[in-house]
PDB file of N, CA and C in Angstrom:
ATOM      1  N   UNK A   1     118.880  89.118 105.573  1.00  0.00           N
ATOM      2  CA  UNK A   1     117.559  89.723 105.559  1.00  0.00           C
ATOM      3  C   UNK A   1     116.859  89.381 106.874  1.00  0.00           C
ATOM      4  N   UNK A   2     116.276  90.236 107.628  1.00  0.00           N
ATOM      5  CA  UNK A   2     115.320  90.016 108.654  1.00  0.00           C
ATOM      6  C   UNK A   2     113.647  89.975 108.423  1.00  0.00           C
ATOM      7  N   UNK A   3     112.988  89.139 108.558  1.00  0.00           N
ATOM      8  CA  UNK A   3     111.780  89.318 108.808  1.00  0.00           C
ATOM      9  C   UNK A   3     111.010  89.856 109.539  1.00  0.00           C
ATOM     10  N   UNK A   4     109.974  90.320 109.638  1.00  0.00           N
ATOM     11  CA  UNK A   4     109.246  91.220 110.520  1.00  0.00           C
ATOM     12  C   UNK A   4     107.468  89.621 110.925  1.00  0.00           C
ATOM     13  N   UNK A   5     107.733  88.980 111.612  1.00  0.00           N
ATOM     14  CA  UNK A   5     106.964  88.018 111.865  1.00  0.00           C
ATOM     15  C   UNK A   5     105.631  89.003 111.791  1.00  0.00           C
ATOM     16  N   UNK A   6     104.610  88.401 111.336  1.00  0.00           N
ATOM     17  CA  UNK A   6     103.283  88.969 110.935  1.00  0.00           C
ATOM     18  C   UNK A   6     102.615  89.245 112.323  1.00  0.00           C
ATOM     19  N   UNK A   7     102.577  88.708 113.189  1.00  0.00           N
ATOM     20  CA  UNK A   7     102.263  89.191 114.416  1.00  0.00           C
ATOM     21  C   UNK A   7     102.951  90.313 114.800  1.00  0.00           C
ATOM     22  N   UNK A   8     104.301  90.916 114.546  1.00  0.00           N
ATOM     23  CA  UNK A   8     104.478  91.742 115.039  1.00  0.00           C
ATOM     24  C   UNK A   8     104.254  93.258 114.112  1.00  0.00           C
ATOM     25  N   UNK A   9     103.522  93.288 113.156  1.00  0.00           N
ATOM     26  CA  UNK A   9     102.868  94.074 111.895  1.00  0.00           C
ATOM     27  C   UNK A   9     102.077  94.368 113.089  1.00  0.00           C
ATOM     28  N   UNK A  10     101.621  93.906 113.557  1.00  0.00           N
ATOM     29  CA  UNK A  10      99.994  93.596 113.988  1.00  0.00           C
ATOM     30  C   UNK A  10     100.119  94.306 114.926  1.00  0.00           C
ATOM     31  N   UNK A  11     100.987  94.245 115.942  1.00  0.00           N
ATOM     32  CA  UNK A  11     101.475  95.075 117.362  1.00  0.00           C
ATOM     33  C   UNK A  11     101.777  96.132 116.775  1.00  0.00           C
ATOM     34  N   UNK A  12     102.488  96.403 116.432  1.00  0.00           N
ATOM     35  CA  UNK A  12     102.858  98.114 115.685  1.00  0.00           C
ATOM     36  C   UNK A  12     101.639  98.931 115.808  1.00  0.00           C
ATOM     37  N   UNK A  13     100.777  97.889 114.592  1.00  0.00           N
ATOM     38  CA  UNK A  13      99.292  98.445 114.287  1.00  0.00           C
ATOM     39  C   UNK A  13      98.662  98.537 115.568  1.00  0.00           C
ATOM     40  N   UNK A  14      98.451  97.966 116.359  1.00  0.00           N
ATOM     41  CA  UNK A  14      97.429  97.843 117.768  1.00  0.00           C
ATOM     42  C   UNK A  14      98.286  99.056 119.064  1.00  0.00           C
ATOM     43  N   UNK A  15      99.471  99.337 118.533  1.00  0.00           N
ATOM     44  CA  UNK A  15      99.997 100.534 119.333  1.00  0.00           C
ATOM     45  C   UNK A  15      99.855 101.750 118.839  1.00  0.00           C
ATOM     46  N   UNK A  16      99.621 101.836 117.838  1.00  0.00           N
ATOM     47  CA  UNK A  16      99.409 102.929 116.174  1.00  0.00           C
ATOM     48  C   UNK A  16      97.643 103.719 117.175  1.00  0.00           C
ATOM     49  N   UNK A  17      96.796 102.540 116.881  1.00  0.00           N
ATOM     50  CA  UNK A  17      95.778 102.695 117.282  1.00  0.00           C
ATOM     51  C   UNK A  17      94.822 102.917 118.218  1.00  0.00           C
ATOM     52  N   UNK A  18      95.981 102.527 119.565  1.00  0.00           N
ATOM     53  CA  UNK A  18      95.252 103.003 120.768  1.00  0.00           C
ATOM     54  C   UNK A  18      95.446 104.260 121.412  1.00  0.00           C
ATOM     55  N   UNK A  19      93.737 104.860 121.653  1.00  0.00           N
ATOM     56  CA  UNK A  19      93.875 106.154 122.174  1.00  0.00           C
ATOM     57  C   UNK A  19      93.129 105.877 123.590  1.00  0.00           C
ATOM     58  N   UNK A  20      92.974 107.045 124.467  1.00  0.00           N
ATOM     59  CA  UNK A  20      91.973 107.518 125.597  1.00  0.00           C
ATOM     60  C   UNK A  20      91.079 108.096 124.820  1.00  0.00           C
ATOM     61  N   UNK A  21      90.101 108.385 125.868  1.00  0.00           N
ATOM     62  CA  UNK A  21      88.552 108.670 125.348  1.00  0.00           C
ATOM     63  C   UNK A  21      88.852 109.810 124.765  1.00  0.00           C
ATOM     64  N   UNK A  22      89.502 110.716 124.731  1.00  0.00           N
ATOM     65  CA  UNK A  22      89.713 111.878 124.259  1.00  0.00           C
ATOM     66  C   UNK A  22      90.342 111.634 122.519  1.00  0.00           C
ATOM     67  N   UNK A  23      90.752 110.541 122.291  1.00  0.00           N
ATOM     68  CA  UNK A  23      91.222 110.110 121.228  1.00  0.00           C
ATOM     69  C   UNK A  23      92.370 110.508 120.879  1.00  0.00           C
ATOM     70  N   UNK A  24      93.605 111.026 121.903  1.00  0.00           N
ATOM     71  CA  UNK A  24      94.638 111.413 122.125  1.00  0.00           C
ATOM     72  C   UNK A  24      95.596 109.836 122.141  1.00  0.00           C
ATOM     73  N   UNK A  25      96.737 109.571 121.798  1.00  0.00           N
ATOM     74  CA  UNK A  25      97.585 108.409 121.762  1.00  0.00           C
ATOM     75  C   UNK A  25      97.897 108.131 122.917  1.00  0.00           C
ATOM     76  N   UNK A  26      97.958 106.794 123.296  1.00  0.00           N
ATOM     77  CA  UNK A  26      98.314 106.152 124.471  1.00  0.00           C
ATOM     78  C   UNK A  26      99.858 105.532 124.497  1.00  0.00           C
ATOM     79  N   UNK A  27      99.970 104.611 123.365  1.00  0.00           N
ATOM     80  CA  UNK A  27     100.984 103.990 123.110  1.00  0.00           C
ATOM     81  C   UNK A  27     102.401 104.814 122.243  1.00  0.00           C
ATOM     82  N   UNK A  28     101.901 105.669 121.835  1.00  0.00           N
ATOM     83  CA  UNK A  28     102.987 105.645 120.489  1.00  0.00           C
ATOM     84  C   UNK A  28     104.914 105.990 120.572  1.00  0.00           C
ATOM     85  N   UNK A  29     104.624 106.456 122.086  1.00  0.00           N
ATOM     86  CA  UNK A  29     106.274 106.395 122.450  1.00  0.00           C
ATOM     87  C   UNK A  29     106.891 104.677 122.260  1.00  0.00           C
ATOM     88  N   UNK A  30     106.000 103.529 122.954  1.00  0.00           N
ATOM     89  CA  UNK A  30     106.449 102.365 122.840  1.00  0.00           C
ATOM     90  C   UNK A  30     106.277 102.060 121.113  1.00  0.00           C
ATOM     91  N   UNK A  31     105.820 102.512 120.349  1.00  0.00           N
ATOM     92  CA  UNK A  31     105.622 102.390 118.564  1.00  0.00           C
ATOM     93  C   UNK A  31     106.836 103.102 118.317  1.00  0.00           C
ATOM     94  N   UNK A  32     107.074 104.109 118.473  1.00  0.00           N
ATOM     95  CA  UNK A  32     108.299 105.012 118.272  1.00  0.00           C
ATOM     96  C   UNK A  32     109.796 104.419 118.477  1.00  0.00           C
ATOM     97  N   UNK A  33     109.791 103.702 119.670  1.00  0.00           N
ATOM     98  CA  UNK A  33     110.814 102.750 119.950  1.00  0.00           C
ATOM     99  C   UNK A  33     110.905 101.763 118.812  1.00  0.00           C
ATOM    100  N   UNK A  34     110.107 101.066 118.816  1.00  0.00           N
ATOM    101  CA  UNK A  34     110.009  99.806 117.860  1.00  0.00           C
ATOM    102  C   UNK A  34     110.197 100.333 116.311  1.00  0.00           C
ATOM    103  N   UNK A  35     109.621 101.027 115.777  1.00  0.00           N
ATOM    104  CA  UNK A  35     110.217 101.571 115.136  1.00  0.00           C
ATOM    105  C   UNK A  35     111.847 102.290 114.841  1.00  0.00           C
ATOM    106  N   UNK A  36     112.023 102.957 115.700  1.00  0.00           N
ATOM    107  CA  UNK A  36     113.575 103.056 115.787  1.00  0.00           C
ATOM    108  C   UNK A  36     114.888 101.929 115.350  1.00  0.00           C
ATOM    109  N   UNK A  37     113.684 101.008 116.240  1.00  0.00           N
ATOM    110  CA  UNK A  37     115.068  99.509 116.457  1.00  0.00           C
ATOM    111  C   UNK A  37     115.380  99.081 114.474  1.00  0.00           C
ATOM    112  N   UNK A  38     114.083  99.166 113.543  1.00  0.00           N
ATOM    113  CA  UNK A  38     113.961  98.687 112.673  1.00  0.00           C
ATOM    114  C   UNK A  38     114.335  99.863 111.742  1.00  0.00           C
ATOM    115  N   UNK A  39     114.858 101.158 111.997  1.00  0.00           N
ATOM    116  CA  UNK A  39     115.329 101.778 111.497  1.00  0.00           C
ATOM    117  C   UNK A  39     116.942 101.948 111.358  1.00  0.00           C
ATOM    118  N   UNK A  40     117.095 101.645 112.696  1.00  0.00           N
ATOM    119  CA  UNK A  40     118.555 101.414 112.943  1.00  0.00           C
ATOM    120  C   UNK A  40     119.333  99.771 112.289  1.00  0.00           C
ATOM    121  N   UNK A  41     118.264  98.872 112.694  1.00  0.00           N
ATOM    122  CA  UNK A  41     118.504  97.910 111.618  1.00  0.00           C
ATOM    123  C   UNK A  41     118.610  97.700 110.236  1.00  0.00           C
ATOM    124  N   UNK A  42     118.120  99.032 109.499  1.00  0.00           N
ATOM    125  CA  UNK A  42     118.472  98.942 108.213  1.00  0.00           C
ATOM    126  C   UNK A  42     119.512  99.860 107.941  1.00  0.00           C
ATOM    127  N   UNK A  43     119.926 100.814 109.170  1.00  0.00           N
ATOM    128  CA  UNK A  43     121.110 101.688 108.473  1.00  0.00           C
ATOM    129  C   UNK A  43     122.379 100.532 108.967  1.00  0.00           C
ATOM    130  N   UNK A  44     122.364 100.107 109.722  1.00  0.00           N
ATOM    131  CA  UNK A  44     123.131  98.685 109.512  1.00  0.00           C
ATOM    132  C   UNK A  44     123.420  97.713 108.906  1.00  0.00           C
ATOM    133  N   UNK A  45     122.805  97.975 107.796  1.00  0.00           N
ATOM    134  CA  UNK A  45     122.621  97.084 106.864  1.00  0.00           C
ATOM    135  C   UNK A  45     122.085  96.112 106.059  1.00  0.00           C
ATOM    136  N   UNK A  46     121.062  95.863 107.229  1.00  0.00           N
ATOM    137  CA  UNK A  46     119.809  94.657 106.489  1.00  0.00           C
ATOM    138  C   UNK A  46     118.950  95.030 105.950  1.00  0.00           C
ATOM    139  N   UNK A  47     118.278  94.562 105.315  1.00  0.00           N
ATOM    140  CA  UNK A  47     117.207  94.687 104.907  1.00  0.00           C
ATOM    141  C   UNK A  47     116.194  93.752 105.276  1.00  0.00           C
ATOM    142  N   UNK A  48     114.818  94.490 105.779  1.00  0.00           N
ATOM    143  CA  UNK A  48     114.207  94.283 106.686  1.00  0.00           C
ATOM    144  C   UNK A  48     112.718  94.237 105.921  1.00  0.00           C
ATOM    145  N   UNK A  49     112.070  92.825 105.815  1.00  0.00           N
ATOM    146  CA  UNK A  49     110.912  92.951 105.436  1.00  0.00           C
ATOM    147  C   UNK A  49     109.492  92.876 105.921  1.00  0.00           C
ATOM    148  N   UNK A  50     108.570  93.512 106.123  1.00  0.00           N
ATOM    149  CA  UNK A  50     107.634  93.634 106.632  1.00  0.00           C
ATOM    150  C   UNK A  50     106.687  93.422 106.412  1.00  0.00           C
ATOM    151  N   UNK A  51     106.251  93.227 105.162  1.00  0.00           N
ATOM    152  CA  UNK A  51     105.040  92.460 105.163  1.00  0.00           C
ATOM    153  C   UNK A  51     104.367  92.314 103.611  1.00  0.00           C
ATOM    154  N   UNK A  52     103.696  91.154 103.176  1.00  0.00           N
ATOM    155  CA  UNK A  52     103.348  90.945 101.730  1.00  0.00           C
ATOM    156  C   UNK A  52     104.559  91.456 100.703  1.00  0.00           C
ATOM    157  N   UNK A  53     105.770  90.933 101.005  1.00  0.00           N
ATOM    158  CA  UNK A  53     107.105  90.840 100.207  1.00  0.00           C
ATOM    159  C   UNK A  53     107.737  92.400 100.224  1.00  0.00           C
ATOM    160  N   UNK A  54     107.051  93.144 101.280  1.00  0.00           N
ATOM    161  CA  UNK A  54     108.160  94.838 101.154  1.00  0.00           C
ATOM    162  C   UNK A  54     109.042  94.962 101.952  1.00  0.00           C
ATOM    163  N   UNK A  55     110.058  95.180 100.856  1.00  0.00           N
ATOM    164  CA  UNK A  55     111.622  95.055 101.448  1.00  0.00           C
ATOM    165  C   UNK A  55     111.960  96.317 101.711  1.00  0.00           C
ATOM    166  N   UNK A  56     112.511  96.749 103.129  1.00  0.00           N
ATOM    167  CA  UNK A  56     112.925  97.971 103.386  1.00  0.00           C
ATOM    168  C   UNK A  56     114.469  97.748 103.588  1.00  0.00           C
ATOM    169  N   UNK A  57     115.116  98.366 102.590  1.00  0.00           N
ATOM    170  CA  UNK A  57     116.542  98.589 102.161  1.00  0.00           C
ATOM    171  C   UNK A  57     116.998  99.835 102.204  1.00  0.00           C
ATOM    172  N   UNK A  58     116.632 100.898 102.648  1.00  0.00           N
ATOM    173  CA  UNK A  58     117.211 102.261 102.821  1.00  0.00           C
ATOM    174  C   UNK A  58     116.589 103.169 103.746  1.00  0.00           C
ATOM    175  N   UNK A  59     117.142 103.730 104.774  1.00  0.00           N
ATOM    176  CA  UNK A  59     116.464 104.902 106.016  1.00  0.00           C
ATOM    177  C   UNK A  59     114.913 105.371 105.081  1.00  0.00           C
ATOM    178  N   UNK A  60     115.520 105.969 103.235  1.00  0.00           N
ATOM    179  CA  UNK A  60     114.372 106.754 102.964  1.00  0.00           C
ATOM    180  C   UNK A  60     113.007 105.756 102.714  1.00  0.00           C
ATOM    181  N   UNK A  61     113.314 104.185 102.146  1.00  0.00           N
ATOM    182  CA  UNK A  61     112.252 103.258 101.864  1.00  0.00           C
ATOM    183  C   UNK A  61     111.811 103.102 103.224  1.00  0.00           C
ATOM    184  N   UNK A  62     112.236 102.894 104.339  1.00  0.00           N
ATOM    185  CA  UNK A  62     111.519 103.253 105.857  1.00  0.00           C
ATOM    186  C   UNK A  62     110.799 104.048 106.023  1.00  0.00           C
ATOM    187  N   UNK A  63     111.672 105.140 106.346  1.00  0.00           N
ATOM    188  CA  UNK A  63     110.529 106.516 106.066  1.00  0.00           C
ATOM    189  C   UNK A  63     108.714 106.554 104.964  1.00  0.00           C
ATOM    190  N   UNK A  64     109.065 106.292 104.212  1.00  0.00           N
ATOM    191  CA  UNK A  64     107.916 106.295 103.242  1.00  0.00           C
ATOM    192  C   UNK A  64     107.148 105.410 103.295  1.00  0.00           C
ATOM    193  N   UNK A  65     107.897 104.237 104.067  1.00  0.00           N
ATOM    194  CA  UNK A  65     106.905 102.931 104.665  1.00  0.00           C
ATOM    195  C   UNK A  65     106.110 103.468 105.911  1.00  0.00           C
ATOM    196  N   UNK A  66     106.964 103.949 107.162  1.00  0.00           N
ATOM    197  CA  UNK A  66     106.352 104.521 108.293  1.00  0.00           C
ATOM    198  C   UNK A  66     105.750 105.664 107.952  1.00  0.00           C
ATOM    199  N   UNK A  67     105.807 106.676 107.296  1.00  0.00           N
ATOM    200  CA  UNK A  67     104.649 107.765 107.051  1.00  0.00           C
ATOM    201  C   UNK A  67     103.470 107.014 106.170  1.00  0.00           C
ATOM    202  N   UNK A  68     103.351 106.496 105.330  1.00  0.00           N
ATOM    203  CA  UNK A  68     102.364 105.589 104.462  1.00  0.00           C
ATOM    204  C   UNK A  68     101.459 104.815 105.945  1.00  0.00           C
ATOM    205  N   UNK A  69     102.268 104.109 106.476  1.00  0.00           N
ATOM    206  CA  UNK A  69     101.637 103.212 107.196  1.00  0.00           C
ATOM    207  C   UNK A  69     100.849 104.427 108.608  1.00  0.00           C
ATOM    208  N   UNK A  70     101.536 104.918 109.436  1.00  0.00           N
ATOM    209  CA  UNK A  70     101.188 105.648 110.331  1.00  0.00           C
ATOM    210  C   UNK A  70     101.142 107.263 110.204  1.00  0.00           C
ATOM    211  N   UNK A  71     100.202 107.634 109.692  1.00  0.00           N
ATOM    212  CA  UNK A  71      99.972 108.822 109.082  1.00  0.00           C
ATOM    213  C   UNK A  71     100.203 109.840 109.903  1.00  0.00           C
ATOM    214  N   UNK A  72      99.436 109.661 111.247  1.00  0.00           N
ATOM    215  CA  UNK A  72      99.092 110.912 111.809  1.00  0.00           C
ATOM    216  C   UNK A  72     100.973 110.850 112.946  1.00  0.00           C
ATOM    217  N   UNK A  73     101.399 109.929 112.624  1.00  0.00           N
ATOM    218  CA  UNK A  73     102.671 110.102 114.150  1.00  0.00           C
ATOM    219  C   UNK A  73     103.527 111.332 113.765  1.00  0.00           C
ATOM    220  N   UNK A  74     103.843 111.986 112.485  1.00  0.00           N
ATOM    221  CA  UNK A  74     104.403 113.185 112.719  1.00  0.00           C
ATOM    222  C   UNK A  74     103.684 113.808 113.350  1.00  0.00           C
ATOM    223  N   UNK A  75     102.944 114.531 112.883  1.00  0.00           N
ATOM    224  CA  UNK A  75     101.873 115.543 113.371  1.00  0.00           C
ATOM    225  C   UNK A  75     101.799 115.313 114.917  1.00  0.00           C
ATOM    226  N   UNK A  76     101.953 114.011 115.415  1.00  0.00           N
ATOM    227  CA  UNK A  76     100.963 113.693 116.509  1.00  0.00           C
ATOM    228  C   UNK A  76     102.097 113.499 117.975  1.00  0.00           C
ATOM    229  N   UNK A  77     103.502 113.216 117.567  1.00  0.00           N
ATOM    230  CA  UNK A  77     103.836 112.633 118.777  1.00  0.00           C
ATOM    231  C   UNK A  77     105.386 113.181 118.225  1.00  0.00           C
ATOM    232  N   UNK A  78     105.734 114.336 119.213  1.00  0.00           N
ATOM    233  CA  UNK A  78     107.074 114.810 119.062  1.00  0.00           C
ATOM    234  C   UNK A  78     108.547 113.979 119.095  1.00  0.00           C
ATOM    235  N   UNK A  79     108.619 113.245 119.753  1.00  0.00           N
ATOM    236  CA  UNK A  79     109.653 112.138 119.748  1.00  0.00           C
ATOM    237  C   UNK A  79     109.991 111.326 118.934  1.00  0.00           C
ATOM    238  N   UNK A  80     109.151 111.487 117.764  1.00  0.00           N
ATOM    239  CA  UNK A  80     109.033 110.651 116.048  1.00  0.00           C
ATOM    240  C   UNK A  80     110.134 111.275 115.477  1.00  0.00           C
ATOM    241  N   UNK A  81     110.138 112.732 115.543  1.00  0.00           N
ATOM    242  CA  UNK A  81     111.465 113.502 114.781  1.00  0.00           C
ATOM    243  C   UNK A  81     111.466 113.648 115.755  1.00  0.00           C
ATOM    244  N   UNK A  82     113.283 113.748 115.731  1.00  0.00           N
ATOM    245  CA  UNK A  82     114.571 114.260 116.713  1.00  0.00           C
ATOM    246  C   UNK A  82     114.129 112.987 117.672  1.00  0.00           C
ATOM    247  N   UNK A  83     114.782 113.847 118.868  1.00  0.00           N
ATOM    248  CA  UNK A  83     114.655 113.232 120.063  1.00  0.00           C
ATOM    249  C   UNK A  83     114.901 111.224 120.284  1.00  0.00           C
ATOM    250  N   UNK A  84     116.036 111.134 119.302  1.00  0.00           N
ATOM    251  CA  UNK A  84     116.424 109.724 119.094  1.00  0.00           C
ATOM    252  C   UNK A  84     117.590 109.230 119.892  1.00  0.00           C
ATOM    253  N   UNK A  85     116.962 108.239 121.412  1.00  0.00           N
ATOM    254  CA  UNK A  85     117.843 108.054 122.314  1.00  0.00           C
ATOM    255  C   UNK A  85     118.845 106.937 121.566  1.00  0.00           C
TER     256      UNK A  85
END
């Protein structure tokens, strides 16, 4: 099992959240990455927990964690779907 150290909840969130004055995303390609890594870590096999005891054990329990948690990144930032270096 991997942990997701609570500080790094926190970074996700603080990349989630930063925009320009226009309120357009600044960060979310570097969120998109990080995300990836912890996606690919569970189709590998671990299970990966993130925070107040939620265990992500399957691509789809990811998914439903990252849309729950970061609402607007479909909609918002094309490189979320597809485009997986």
């Amino acid at each position: 099992m991997i942990i997701m150290p609570d500080g790094e909840l926190a970074n996700l969130d603080a990349l989630y959240d930063q925009r320009d004055e226009a309120g357009r995303p600044t960060e979310w390609g570097t969120l998109v990455e990080k995300l990836r890594r912890i996606r690919r870590s569970i189709e590998s096999g671990n299970i990966v927990r993130v925070h107040d005891g939620v265990e992500l054990q399957s691509v789809l329990e990811f998914h439903t964690w990252a849309y729950g948690r970061y609402k607007l990144l479909e909609e918002g930032y094309d490189s979320w779907i597809g485009d997986d270096k």
